[in-house]
N, C-alpha and C. Protein backbone atom coordinates (compact mmCIF):
# COMPACT_ATOMS: atom_id res chain seq x y z
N UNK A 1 -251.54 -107.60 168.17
CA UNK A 1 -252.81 -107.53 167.46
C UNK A 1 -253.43 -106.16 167.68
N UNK A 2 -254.13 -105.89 166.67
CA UNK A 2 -254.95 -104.59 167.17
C UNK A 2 -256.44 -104.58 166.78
N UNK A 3 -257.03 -103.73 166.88
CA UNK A 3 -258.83 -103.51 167.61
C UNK A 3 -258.87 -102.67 165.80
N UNK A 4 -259.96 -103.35 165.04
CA UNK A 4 -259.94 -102.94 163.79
C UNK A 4 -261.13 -102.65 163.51
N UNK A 5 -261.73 -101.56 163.12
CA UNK A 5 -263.28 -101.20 163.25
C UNK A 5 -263.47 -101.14 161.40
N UNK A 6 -264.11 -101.63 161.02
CA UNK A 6 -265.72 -101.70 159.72
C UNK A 6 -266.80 -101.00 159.46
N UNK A 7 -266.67 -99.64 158.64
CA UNK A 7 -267.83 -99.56 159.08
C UNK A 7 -268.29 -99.49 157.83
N UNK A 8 -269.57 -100.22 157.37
CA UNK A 8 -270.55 -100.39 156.03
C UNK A 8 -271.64 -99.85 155.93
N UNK A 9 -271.81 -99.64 154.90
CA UNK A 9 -273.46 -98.33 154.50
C UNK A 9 -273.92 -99.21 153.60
N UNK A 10 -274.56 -99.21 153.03
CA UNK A 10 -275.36 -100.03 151.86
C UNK A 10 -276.69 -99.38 151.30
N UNK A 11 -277.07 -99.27 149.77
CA UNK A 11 -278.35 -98.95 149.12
C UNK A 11 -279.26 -99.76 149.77
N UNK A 12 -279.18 -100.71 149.88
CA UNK A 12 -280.24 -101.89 149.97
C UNK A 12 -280.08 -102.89 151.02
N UNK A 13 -280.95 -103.17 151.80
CA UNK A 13 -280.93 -103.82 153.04
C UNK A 13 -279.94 -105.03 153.62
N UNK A 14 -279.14 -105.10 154.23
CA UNK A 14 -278.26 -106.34 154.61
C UNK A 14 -279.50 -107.18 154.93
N UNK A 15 -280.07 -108.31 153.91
CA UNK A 15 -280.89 -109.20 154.86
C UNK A 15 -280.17 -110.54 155.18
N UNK A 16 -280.74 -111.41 155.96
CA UNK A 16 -280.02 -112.51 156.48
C UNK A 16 -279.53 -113.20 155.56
N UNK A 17 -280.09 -113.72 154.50
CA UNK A 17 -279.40 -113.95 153.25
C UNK A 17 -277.82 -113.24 152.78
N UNK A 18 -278.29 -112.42 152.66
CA UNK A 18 -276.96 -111.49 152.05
C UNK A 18 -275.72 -111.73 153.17
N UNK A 19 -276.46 -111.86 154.49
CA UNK A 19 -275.19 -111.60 155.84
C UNK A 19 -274.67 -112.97 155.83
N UNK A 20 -275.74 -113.85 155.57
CA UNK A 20 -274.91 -115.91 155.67
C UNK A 20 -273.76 -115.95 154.49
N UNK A 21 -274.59 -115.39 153.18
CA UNK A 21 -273.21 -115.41 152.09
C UNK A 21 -272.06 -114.24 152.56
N UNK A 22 -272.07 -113.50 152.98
CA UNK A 22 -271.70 -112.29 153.72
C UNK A 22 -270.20 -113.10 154.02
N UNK A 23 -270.71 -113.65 155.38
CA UNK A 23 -270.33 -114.99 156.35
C UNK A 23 -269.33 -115.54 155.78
N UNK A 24 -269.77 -116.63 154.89
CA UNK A 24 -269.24 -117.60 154.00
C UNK A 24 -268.27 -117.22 153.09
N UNK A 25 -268.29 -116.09 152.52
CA UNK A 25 -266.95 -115.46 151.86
C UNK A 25 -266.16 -114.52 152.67
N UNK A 26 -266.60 -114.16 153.58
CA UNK A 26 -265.49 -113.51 154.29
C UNK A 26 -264.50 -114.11 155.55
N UNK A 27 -265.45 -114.92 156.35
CA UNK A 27 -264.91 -115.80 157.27
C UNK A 27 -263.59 -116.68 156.56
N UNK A 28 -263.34 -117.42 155.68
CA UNK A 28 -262.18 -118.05 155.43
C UNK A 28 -261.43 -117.34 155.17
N UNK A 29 -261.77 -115.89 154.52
CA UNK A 29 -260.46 -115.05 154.37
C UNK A 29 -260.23 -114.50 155.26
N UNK A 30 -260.81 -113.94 156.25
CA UNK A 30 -260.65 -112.89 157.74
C UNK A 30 -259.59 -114.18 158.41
N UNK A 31 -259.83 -114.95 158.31
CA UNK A 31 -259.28 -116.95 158.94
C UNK A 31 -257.76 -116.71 158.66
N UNK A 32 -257.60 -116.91 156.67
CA UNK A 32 -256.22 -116.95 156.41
C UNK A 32 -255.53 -115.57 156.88
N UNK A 33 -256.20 -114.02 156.99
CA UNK A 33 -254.88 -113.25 157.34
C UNK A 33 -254.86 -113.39 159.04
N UNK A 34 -255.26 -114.19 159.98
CA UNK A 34 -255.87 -114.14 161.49
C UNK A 34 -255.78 -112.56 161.97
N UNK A 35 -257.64 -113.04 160.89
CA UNK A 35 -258.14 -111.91 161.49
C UNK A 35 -259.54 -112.61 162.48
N UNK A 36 -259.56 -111.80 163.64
CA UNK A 36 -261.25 -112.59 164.46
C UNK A 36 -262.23 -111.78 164.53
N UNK A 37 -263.62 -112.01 164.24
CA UNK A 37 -264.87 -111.13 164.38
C UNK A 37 -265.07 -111.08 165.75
N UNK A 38 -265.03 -109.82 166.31
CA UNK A 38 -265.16 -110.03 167.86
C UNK A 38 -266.85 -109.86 167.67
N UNK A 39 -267.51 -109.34 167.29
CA UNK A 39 -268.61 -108.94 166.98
C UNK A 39 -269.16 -107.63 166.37
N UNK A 40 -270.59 -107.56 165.76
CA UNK A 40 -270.85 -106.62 164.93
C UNK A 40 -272.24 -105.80 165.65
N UNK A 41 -272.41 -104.66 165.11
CA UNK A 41 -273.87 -103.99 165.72
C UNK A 41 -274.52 -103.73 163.74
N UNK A 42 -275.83 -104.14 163.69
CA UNK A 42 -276.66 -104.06 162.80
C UNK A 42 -277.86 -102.77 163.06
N UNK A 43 -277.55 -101.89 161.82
CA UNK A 43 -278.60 -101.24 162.28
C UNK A 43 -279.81 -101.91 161.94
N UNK A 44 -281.27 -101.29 162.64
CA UNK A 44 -282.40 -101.55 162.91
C UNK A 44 -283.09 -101.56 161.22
N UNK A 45 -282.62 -100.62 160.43
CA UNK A 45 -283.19 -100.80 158.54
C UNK A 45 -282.24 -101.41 158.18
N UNK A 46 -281.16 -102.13 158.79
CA UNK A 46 -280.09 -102.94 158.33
C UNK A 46 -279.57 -102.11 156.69
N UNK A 47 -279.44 -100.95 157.16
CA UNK A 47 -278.30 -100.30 156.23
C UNK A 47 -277.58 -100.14 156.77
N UNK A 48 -276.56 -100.39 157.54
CA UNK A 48 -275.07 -99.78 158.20
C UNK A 48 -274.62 -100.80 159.25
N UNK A 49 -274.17 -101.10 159.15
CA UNK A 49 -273.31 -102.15 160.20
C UNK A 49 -271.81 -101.55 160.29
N UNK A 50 -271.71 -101.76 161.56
CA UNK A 50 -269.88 -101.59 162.36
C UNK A 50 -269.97 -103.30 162.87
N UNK A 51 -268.22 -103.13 162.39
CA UNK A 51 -267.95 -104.47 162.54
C UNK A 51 -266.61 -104.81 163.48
N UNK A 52 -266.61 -105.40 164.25
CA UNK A 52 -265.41 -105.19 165.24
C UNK A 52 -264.37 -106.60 165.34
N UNK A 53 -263.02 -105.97 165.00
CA UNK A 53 -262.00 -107.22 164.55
C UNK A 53 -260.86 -107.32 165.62
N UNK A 54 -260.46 -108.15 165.77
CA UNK A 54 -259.17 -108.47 166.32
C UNK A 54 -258.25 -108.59 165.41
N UNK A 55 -257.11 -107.83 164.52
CA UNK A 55 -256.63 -107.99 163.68
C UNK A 55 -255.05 -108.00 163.73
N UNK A 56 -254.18 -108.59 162.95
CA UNK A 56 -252.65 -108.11 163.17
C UNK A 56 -252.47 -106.86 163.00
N UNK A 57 -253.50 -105.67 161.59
CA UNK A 57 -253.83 -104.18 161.02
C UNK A 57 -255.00 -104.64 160.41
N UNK A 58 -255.08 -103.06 160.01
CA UNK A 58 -256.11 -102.65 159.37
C UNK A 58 -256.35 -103.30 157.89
N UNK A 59 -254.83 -103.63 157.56
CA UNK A 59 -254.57 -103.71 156.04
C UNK A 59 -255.07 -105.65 155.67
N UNK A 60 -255.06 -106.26 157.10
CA UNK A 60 -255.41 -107.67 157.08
C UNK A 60 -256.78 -107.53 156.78
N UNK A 61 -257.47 -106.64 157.13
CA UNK A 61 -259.09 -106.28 157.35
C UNK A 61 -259.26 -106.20 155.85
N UNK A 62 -258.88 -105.05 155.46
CA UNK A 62 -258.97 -104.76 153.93
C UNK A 62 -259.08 -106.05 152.93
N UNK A 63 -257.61 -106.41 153.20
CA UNK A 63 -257.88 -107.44 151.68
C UNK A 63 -258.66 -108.40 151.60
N UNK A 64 -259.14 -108.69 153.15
CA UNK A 64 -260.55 -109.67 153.58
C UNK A 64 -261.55 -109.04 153.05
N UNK A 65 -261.69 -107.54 153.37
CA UNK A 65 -263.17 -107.25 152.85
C UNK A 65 -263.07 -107.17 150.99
N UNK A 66 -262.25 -106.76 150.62
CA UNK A 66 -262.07 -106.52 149.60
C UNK A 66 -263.25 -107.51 148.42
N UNK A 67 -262.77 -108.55 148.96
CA UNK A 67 -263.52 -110.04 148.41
C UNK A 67 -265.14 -109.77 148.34
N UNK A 68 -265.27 -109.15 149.03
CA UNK A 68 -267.04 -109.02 149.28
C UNK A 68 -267.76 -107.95 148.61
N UNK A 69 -267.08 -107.27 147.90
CA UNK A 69 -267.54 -105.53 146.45
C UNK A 69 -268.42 -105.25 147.55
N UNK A 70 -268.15 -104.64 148.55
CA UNK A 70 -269.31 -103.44 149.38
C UNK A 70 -269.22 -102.37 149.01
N UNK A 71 -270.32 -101.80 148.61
CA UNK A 71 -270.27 -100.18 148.30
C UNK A 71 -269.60 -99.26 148.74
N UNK A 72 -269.86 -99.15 150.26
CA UNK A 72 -269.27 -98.28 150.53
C UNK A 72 -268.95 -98.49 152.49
N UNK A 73 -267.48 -98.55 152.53
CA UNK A 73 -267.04 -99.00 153.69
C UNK A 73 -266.05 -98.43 154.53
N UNK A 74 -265.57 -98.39 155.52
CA UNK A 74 -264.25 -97.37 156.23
C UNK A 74 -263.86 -98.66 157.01
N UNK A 75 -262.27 -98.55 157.14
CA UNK A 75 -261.61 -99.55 158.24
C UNK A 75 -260.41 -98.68 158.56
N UNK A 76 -260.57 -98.84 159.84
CA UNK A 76 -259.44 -98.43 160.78
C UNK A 76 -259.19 -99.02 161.65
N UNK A 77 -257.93 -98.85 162.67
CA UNK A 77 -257.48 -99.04 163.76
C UNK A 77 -258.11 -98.54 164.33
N UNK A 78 -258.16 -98.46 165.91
CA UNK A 78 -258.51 -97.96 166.88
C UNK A 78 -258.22 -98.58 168.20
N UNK A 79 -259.03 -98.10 168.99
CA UNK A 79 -258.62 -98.96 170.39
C UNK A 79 -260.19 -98.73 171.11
N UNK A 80 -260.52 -99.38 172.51
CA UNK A 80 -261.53 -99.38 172.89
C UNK A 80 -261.56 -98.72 174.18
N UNK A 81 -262.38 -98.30 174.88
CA UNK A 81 -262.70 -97.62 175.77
C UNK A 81 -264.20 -98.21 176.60
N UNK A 82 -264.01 -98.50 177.88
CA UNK A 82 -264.77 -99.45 178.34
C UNK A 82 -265.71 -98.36 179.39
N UNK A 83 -266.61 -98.35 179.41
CA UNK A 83 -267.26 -98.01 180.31
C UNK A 83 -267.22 -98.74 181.79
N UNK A 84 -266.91 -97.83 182.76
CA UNK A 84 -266.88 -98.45 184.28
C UNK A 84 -268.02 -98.46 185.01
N UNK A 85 -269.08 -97.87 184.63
CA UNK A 85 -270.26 -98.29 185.69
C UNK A 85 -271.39 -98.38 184.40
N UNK A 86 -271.46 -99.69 184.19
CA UNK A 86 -272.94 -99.78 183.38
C UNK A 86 -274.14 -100.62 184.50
N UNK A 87 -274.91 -99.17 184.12
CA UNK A 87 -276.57 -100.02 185.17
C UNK A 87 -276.98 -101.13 184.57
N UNK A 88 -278.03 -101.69 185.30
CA UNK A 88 -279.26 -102.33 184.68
C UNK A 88 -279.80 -102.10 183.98
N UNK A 89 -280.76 -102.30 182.70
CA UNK A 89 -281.47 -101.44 182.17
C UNK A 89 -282.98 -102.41 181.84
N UNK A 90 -283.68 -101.90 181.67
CA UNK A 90 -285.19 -102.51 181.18
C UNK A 90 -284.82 -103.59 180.29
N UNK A 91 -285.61 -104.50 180.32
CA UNK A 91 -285.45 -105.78 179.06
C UNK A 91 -285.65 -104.99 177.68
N UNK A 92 -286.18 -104.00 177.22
CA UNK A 92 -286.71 -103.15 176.25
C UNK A 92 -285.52 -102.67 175.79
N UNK A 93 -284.48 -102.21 176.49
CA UNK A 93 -283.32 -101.45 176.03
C UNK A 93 -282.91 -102.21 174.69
N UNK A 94 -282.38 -101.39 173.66
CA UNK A 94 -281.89 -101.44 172.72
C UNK A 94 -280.56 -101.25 172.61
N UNK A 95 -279.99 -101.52 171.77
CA UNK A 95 -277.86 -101.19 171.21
C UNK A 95 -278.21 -99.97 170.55
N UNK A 96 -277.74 -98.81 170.74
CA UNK A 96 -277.97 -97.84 169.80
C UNK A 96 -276.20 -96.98 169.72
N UNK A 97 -276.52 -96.80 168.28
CA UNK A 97 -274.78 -96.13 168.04
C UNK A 97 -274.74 -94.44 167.81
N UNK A 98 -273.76 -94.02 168.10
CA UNK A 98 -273.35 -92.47 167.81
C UNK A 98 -271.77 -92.51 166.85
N UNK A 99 -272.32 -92.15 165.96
CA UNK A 99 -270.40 -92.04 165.06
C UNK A 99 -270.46 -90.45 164.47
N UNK A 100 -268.92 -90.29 165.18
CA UNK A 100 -268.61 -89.09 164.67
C UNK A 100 -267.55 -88.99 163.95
N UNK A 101 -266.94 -88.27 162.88
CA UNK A 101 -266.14 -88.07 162.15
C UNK A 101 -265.56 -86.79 162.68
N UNK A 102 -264.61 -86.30 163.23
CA UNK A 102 -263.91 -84.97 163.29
C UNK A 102 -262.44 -84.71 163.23
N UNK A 103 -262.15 -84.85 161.77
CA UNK A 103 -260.92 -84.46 161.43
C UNK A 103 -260.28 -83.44 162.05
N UNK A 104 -260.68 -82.42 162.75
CA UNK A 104 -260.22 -81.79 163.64
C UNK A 104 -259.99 -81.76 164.92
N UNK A 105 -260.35 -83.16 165.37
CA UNK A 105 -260.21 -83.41 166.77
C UNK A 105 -258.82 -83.48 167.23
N UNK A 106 -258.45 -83.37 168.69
CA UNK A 106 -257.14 -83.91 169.02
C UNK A 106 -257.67 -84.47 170.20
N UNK A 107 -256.87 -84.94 171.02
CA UNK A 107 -256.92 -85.73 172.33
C UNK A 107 -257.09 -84.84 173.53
N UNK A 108 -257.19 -83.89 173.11
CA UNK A 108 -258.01 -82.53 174.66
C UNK A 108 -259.02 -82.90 174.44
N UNK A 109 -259.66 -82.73 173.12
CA UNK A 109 -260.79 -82.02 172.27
C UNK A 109 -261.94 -82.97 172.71
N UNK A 110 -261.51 -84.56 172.49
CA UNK A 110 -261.67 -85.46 172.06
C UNK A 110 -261.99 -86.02 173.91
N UNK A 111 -260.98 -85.92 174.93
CA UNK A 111 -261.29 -86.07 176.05
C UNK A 111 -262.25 -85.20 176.93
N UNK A 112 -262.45 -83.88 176.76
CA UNK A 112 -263.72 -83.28 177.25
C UNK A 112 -264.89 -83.31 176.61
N UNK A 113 -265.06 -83.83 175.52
CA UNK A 113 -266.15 -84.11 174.68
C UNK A 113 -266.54 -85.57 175.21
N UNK A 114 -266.16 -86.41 175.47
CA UNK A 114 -265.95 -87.23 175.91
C UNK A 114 -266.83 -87.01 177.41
N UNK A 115 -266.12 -86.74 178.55
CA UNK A 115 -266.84 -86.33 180.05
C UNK A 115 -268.25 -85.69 179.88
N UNK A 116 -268.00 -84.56 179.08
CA UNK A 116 -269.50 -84.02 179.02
C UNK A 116 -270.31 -84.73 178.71
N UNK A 117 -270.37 -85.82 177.43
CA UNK A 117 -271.50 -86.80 177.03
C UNK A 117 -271.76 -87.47 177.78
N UNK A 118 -270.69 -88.20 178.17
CA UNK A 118 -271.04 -89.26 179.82
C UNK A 118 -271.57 -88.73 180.77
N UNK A 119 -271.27 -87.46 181.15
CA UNK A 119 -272.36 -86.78 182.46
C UNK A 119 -274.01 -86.89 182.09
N UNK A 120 -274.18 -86.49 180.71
CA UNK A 120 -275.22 -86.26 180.75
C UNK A 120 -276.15 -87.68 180.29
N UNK A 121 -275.12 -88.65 179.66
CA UNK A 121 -275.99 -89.99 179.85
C UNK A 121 -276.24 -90.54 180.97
N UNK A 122 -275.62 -90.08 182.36
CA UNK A 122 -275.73 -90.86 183.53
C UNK A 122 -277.05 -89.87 183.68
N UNK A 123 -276.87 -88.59 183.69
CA UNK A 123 -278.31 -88.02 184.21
C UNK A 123 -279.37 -88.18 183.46
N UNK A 124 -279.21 -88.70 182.62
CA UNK A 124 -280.80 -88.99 181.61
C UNK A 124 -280.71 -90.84 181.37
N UNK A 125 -279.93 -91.33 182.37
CA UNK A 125 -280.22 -92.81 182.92
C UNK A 125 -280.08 -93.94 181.64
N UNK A 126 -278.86 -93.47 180.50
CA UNK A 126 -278.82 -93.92 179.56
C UNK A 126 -277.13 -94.51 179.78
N UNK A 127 -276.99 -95.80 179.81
CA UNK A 127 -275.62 -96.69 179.73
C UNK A 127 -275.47 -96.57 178.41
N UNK A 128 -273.85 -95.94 178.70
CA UNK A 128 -273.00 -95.52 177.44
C UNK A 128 -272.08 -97.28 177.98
N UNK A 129 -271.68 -97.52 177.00
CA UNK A 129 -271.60 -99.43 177.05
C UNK A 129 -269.77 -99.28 176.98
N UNK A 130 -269.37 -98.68 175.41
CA UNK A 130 -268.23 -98.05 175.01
C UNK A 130 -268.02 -97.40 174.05
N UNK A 131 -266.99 -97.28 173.41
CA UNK A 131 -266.05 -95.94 172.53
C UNK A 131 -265.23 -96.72 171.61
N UNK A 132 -265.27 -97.12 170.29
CA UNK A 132 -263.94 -97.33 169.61
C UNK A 132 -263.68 -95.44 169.08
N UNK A 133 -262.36 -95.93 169.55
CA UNK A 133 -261.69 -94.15 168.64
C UNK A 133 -260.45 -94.64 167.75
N UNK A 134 -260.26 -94.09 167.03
CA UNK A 134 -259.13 -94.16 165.96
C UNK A 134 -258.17 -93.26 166.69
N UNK A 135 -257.07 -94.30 166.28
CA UNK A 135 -255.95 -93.85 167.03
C UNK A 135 -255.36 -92.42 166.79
N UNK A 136 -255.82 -91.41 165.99
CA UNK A 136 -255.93 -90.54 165.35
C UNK A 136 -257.01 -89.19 166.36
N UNK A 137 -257.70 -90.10 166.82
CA UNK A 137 -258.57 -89.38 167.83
C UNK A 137 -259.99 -88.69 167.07
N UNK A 138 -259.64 -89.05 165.68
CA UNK A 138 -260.35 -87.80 164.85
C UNK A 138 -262.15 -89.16 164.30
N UNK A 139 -262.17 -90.19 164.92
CA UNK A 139 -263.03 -90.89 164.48
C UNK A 139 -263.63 -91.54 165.63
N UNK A 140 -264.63 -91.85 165.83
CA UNK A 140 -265.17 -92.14 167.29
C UNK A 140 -266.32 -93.01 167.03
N UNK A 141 -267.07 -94.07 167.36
CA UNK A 141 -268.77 -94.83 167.22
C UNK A 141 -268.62 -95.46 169.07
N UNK A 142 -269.88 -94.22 169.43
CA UNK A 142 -269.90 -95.11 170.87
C UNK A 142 -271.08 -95.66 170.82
N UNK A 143 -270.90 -97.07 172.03
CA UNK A 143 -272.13 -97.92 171.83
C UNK A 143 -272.60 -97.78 172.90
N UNK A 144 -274.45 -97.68 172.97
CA UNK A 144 -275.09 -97.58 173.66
C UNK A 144 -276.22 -98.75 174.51
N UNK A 145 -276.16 -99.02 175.47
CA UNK A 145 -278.20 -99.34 176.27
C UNK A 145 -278.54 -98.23 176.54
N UNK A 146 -279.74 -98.33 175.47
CA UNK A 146 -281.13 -97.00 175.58
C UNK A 146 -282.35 -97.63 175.49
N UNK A 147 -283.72 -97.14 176.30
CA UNK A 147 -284.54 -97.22 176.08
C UNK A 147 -285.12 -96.90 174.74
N UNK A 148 -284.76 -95.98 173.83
CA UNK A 148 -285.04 -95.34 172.59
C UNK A 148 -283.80 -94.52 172.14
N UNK A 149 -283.95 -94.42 170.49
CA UNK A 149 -282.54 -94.01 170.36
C UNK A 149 -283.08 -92.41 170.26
N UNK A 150 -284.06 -91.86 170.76
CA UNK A 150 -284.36 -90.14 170.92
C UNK A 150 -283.77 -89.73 172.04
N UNK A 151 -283.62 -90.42 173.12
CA UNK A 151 -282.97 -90.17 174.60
C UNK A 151 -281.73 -89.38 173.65
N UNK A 152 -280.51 -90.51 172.59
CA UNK A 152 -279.84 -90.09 172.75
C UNK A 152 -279.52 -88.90 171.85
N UNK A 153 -280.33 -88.55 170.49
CA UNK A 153 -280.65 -87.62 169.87
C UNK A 153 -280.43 -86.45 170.70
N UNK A 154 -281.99 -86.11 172.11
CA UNK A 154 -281.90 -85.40 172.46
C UNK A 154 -280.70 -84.83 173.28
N UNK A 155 -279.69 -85.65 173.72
CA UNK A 155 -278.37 -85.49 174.44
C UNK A 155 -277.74 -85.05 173.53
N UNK A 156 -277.12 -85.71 172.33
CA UNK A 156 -276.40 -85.16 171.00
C UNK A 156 -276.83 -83.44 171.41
N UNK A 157 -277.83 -83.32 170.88
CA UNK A 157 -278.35 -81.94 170.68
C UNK A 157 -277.93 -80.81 171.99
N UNK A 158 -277.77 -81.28 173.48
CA UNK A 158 -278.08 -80.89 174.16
C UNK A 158 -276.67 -80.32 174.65
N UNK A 159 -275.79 -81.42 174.39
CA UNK A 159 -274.21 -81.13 174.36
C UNK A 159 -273.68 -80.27 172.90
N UNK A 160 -274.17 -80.43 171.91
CA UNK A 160 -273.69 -79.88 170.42
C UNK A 160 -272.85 -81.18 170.01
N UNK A 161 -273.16 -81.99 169.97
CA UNK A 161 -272.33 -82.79 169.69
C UNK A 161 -272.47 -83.54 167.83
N UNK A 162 -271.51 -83.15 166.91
CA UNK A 162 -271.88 -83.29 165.96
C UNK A 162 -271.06 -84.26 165.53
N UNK A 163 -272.22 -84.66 164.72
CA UNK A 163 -272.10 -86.55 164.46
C UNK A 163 -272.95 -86.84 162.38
N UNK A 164 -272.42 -87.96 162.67
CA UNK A 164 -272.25 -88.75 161.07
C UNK A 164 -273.80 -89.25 161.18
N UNK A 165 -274.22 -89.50 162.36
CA UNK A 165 -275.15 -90.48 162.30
C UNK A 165 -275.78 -91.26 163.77
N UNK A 166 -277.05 -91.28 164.00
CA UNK A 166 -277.20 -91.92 165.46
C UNK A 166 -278.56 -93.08 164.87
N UNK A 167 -277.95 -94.16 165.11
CA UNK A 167 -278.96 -95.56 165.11
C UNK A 167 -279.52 -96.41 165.84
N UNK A 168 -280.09 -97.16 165.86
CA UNK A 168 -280.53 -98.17 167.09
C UNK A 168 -280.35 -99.42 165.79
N UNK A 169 -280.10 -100.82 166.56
CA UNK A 169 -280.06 -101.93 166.15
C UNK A 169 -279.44 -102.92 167.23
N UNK A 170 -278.81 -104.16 166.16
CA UNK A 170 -279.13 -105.20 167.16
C UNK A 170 -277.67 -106.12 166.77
N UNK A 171 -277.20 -106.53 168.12
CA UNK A 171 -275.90 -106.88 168.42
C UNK A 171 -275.80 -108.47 167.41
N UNK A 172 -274.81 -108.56 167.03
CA UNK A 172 -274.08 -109.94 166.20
C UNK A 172 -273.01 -110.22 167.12
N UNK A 173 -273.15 -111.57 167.38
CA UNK A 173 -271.78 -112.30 167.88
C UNK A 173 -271.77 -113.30 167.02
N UNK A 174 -270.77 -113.89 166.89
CA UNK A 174 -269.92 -114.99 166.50
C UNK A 174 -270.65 -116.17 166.45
């Protein structure tokens, strides 16, 4: 099986409505290719959701989503990367995401970019949670506990770290 990442943009708001029918047409098909929702992160204006699969490929993902006409979506493979020391954090903490796109990455590039961000989330007291990367190295969304998603803005900025997009929202399970 492999670790199959979703990621959706939308004009107009995913509201709970839209996510139950969402649900309901995609769940029996994600079912017949066994594919499993391990869980999803919603952004906070509920335009963008990453969606995280247990899949046989990517291509099981596809013809599942296919069924559902989303505007505009990316699926890949990848694999996960676990963070080894996550603190405590305030009841306040939020899920907040970082996705980067860098077709030019390789696996040096990609591993010291990597250390540097984590140094500086431990010193600005922000749990980096984990990392899906495409097996490619060139695609990355790490998930965060932050007090606010400016902590991690200001880190982005502080490392150069250039990115697709940084959100705060709120975790989906199963």
């Amino acid at each position: 099986m492999s670790l199959v990442i979703v990621e959706t943009v939308t004009e107009q708001p995913m509201t709970d409505a839209y996510l139950e029918e969402a649900d309901q047409l995609a769940l029996p098909c994600l079912e017949a290719h066994n594919v499993t929702w391990l869980h999803s992160l919603l952004s906070s204006d509920r335009h963008q959701m990453i969606c995280i699969f247990d899949a046989p490929d990517a291509m099981s993902v596809r013809n599942s989503y296919a069924k559902l006409g989303l505007q505009k979506y990316a699926i890949w493979a990848g694999e996960i990367i676990q963070s080894e020391d996550i603190q405590p954090l305030p009841e306040l903490a939020e899920h907040s995401v970082i996705k980067v796109h860098d077709p030019t990455s390789s696996e040096t590039n990609w591993n010291e970019a990597q250390q540097k961000f984590s140094q500086c989330c431990v010193a600005h007291g922000i749990n980096w949670l984990r990392a899906y990367v495409s097996l490619d190295r060139t695609r990355t969304i790490y998930e965060f506990m932050t007090p606010d998603v400016e902590s991690l803005r200001n880190i982005q900025h502080q490392v150069n770290l250039s990115c697709d997009g940084i959100w705060s929202g709120q975790l989906l399970i199963p």
